[in-house]
Protein backbone atom coordinates (compact mmCIF):
# COMPACT_ATOMS: atom_id res chain seq x y z
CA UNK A 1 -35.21 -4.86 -16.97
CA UNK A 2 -31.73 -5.01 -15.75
CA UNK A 3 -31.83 -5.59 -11.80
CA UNK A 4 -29.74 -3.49 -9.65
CA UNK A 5 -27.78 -5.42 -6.97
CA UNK A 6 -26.85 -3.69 -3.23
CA UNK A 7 -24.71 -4.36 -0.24
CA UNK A 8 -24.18 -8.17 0.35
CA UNK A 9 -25.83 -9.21 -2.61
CA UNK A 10 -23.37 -7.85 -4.55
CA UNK A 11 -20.31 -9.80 -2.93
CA UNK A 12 -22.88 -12.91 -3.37
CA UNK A 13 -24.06 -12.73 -7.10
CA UNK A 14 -19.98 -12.56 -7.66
CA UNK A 15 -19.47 -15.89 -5.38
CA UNK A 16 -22.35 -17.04 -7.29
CA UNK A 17 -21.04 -16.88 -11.00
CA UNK A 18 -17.47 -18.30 -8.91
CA UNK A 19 -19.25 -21.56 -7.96
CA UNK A 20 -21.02 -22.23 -10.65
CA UNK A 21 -19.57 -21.53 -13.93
CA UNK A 22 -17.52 -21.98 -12.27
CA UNK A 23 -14.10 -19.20 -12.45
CA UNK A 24 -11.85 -18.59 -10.08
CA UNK A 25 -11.88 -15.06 -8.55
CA UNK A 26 -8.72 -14.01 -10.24
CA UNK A 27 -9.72 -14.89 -13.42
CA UNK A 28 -12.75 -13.25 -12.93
CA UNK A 29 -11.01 -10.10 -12.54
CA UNK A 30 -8.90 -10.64 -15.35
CA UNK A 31 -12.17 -10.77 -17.48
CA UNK A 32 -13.76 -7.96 -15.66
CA UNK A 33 -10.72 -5.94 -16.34
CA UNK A 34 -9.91 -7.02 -19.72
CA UNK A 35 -13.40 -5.30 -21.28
CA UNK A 36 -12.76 -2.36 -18.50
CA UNK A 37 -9.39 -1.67 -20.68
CA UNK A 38 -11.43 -2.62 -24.02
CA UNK A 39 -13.45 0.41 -23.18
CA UNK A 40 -10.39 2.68 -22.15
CA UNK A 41 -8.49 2.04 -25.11
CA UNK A 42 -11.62 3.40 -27.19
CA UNK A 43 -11.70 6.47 -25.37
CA UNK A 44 -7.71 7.55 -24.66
CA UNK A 45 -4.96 6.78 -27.36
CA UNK A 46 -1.10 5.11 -26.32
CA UNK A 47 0.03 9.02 -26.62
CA UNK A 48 -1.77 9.97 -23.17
CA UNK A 49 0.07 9.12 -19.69
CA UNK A 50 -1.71 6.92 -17.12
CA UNK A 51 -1.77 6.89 -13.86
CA UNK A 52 -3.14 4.26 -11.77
CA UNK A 53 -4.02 4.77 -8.37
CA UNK A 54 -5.21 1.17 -6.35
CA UNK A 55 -6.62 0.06 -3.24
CA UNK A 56 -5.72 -3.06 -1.05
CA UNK A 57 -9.36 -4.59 -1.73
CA UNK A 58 -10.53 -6.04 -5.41
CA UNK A 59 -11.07 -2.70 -6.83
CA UNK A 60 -7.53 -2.29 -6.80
CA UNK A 61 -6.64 -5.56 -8.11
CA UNK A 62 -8.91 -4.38 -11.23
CA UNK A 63 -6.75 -1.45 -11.25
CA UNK A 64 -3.48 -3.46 -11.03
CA UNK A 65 -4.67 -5.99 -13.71
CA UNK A 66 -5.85 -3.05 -15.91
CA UNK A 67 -2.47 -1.77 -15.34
CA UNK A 68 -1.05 -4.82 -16.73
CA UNK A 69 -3.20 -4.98 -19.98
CA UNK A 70 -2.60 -1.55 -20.54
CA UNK A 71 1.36 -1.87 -20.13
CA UNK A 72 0.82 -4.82 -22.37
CA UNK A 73 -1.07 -2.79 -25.06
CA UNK A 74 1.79 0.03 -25.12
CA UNK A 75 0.66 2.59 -22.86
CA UNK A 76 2.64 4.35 -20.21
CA UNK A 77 1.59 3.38 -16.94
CA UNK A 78 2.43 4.23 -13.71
CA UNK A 79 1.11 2.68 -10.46
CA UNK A 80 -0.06 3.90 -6.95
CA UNK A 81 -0.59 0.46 -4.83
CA UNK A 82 -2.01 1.53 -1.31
CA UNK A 83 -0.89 -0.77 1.76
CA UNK A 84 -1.11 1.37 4.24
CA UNK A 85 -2.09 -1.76 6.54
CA UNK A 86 0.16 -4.47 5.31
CA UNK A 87 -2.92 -6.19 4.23
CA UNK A 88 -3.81 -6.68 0.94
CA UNK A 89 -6.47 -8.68 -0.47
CA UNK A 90 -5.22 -12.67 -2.22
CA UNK A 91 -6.20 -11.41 -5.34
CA UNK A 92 -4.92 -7.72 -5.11
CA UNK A 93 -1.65 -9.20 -4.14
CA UNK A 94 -1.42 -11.69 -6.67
CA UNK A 95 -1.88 -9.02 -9.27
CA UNK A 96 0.93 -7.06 -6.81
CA UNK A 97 3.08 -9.91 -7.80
CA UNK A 98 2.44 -9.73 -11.95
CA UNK A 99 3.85 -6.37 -11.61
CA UNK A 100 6.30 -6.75 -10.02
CA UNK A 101 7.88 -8.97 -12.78
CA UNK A 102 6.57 -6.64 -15.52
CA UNK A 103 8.76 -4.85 -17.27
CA UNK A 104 7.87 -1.34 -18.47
CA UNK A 105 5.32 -0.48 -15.33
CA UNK A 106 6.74 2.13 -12.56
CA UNK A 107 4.63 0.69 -9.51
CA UNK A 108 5.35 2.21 -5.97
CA UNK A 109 3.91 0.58 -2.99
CA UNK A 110 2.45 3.44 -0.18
CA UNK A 111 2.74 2.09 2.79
CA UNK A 112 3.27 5.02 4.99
CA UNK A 113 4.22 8.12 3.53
CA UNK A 114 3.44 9.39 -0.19
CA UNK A 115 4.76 11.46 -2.75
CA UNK A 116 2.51 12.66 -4.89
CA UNK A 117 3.09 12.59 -8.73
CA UNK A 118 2.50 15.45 -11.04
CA UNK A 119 -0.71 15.27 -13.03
CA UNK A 120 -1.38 17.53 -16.13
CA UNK A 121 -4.10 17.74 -18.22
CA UNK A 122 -2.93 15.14 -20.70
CA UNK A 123 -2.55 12.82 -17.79
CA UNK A 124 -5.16 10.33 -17.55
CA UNK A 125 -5.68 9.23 -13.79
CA UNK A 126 -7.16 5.41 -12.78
CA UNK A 127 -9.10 5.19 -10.17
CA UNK A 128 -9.29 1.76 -8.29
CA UNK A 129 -8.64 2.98 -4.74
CA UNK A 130 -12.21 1.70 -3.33
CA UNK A 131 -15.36 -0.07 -4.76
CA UNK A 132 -19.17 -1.02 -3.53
CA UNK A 133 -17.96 -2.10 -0.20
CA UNK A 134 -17.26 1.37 1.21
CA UNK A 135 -19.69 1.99 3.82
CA UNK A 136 -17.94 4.73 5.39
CA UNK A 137 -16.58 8.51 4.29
CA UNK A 138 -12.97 8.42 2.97
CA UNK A 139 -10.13 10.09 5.81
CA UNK A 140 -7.14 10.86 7.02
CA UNK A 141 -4.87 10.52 3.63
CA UNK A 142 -6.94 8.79 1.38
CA UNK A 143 -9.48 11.64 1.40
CA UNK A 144 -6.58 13.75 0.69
CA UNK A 145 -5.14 12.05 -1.86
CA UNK A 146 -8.66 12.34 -3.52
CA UNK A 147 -8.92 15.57 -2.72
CA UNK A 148 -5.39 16.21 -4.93
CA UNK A 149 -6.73 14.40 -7.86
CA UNK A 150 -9.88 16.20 -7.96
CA UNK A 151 -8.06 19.36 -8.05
CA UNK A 152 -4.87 17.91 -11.02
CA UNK A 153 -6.89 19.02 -13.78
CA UNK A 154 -6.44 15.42 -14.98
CA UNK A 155 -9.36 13.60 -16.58
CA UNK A 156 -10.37 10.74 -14.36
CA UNK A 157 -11.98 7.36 -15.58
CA UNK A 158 -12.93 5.13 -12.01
CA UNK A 159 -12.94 1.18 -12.34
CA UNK A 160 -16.80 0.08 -11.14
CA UNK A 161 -17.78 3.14 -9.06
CA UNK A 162 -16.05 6.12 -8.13
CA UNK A 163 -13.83 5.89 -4.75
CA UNK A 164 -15.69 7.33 -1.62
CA UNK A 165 -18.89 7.52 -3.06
CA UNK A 166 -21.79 4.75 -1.47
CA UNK A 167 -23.36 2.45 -3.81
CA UNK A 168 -26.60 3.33 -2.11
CA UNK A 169 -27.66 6.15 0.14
CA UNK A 170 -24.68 8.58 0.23
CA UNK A 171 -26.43 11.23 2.96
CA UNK A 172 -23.58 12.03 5.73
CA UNK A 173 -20.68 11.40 3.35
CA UNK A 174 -18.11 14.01 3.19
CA UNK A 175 -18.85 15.36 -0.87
CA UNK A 176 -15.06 16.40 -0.78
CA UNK A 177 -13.82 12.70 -0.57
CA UNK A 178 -15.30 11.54 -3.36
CA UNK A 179 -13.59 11.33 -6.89
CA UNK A 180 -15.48 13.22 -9.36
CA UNK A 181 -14.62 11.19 -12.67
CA UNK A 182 -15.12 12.14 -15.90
CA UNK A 183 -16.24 8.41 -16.52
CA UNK A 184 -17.08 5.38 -14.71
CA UNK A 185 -16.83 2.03 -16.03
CA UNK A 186 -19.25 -0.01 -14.30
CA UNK A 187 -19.59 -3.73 -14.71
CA UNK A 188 -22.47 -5.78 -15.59
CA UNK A 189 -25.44 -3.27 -13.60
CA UNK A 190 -25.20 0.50 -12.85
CA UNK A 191 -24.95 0.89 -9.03
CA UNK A 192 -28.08 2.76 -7.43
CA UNK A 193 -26.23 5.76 -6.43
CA UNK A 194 -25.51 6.32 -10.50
CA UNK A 195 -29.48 6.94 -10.33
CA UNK A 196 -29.67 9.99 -8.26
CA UNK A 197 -28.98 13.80 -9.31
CA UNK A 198 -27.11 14.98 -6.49
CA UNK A 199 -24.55 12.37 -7.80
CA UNK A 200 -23.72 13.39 -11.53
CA UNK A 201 -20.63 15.16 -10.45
CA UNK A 202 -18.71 12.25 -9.13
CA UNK A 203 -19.86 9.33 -11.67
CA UNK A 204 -19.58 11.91 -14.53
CA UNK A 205 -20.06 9.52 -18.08
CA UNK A 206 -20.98 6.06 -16.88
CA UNK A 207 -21.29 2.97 -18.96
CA UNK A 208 -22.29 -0.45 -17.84
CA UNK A 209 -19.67 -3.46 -19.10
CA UNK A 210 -20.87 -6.83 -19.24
CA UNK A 211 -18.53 -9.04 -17.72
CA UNK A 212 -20.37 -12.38 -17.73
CA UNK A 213 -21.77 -12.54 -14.39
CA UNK A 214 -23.94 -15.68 -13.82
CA UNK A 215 -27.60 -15.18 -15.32
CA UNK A 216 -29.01 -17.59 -13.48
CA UNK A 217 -27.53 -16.11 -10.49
CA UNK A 218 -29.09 -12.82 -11.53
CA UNK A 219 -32.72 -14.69 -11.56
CA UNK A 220 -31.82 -16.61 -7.85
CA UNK A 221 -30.76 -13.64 -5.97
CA UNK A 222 -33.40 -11.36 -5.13
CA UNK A 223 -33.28 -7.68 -5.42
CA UNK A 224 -36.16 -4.43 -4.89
CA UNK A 225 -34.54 -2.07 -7.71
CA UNK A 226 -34.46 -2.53 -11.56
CA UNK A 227 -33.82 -0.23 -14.32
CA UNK A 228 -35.99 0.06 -17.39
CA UNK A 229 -34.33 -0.05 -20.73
CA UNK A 230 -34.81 0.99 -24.20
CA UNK A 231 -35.64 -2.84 -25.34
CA UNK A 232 -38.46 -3.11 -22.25
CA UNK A 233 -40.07 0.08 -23.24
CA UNK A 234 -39.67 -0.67 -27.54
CA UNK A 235 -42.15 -3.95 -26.52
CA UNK A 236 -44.83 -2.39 -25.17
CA UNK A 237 -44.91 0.92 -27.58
CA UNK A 238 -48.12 -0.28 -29.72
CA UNK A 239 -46.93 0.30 -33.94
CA UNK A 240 -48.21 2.41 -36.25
CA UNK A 241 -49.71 2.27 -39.83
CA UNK A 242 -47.88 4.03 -42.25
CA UNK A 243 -50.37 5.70 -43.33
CA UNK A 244 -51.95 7.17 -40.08
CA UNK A 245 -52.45 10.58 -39.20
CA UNK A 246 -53.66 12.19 -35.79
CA UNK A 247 -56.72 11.42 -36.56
CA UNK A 248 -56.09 8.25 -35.68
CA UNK A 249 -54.85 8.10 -32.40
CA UNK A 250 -57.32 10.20 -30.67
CA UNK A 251 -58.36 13.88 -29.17
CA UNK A 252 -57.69 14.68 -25.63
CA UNK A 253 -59.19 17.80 -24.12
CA UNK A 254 -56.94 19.54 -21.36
CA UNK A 255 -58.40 22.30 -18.77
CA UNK A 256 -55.72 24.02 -16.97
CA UNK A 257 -53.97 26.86 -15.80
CA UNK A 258 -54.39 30.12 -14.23
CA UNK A 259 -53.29 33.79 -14.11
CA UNK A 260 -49.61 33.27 -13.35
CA UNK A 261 -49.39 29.36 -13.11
CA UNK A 262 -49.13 28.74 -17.04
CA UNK A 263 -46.24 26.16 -16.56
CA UNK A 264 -48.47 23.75 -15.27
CA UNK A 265 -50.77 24.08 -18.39
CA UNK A 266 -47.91 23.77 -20.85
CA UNK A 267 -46.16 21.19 -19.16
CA UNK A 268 -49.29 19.02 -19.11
CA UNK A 269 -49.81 19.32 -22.62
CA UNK A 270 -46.21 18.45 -24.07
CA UNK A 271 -46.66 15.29 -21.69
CA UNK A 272 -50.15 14.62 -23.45
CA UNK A 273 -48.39 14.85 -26.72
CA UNK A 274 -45.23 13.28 -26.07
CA UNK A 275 -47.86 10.34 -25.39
CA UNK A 276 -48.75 9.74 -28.60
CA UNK A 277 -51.84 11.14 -28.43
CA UNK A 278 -53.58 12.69 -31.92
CA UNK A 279 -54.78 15.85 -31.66
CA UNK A 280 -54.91 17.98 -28.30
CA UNK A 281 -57.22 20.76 -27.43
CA UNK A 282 -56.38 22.77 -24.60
CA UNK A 283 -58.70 25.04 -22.65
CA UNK A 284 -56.95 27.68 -21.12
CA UNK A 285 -58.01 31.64 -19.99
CA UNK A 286 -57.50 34.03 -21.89
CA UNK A 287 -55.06 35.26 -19.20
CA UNK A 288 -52.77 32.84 -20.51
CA UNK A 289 -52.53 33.07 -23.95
């Protein structure tokens, strides 16, 4: 089972893997963003444009190192750094700073008033604005800026989660302030959110990145949610003799339905046989055949 990590004990299975590997937090990022790009590179080729859009926090100092890498690699990259506040995180800044003294990457710093590019279809858009720690609906010109990228027609691949949506519980957040990508790179757990229906729209393709986060960490901290995986579920599904047939594996008898409520019936009895069960008889009226 792969345990899903919330709120502070997010921030604390990171400080965790920090102490005791132990890694410093920028070269943690530049591992966690280094496999981010590994997975970017597989899906867009050095012909598409990027654009990178980053937050003051550690999301955007993935996004700025990803930047980096990228430039590095031979793409065309262009860079959004947000510091609207004149404060940026030590290791968004420090990333800032690479950039600065990289050739080939246009980077312009928002501090008060922005812009806004032109974004095509065969622009691919970064998004690092915000991560897990948003615990509040996007405003004022960040919700607009998402707002514009939702509506480029651009394809849009989010670093960990995307911007202005909750990790957890997202009931009372404003639904058009929140990137809808068309894939999230996640690393090392999917967030709970990435669980829940009403949510497909904004994580859109998500795939979890293992970024070497302390496993021993993973065992200390506690957490109530864990996602079931293929390898759990392969243990415990009993093996069969080659030569079986359904008369092997048993005969269920199901009793259901009634004159207009078939669905039930026929629901019930694709579950029964998507059990593994034999052979299944089902009793039903003759109203429902």
């Amino acid at each position: 089972m792969i345990g899903i990590f919330t709120g502070a004990r997010i921030k604390e299975l990171d400080r965790y893997t920090i102490e005791h590997e132990p890694i410093s937090s920028v070269d943690l990022i530049e591992r966690a963003a280094g496999m981010w790009v590994y997975e970017f590179e597989r899906l867009y080729t050095q012909q598409r444009r990027v654009v990178v859009f980053a937050g003051p926090g550690n999301n955007g100092a993935d996004a700025l190192c990803a930047a980096r890498i990228l430039n590095d690699d031979g793409y065309s990259v262009e860079v959004f750094l947000f510091n609207v506040n004149g404060s940026l995180s030590p290791e968004c800044n420090e990333y800032r700073k690479q950039l600065l003294n990289c050739s080939g990457v246009r980077m312009t710093e928002v501090v008060d008033q922005l812009t806004l590019p032109e974004l095509s279809a065969q622009t691919v858009v970064v998004d690092g604005l915000f991560g897990v720690g948003l615990n509040r609906p996007l405003q004022g010109g960040f919700a607009k800026v998402v707002e514009f990228l939702n509506q480029s027609g651009s394809e849009i691949v989010s670093i960990d989660i995307p911007s202005g949506l909750f990790e957890e519980d997202n009931f009372g957040n404003n639904p058009n302030a929140i990137i809808r990508a068309t894939h999230t790179l996640t690393f090392e757990y999917p967030k709970l959110s990435f669980l829940f229906s009403e949510n497909a729209d904004y994580v859109g393709t998500w795939k979890v990145l293992n970024i070497g986060l302390s496993v021993e960490g993973k065992q200390t901290i506690k957490t109530e949610y864990f996602l079931n995986t293929d390898f759990d579920i392969s243990g415990i599904i009993r093996r069969r003799p080659r030569f079986a047939h359904k008369g092997c594996f048993g005969h269920a008898l199901l009793i259901a339905g009634s004159r207009g409520k078939m669905g039930a019936a026929c629901l019930a009895a694709r579950a029964c046989l998507r059990s593994g069960i034999g052979l299944l008889t089902a009793h039903i009226p003759a109203c429902g055949e």
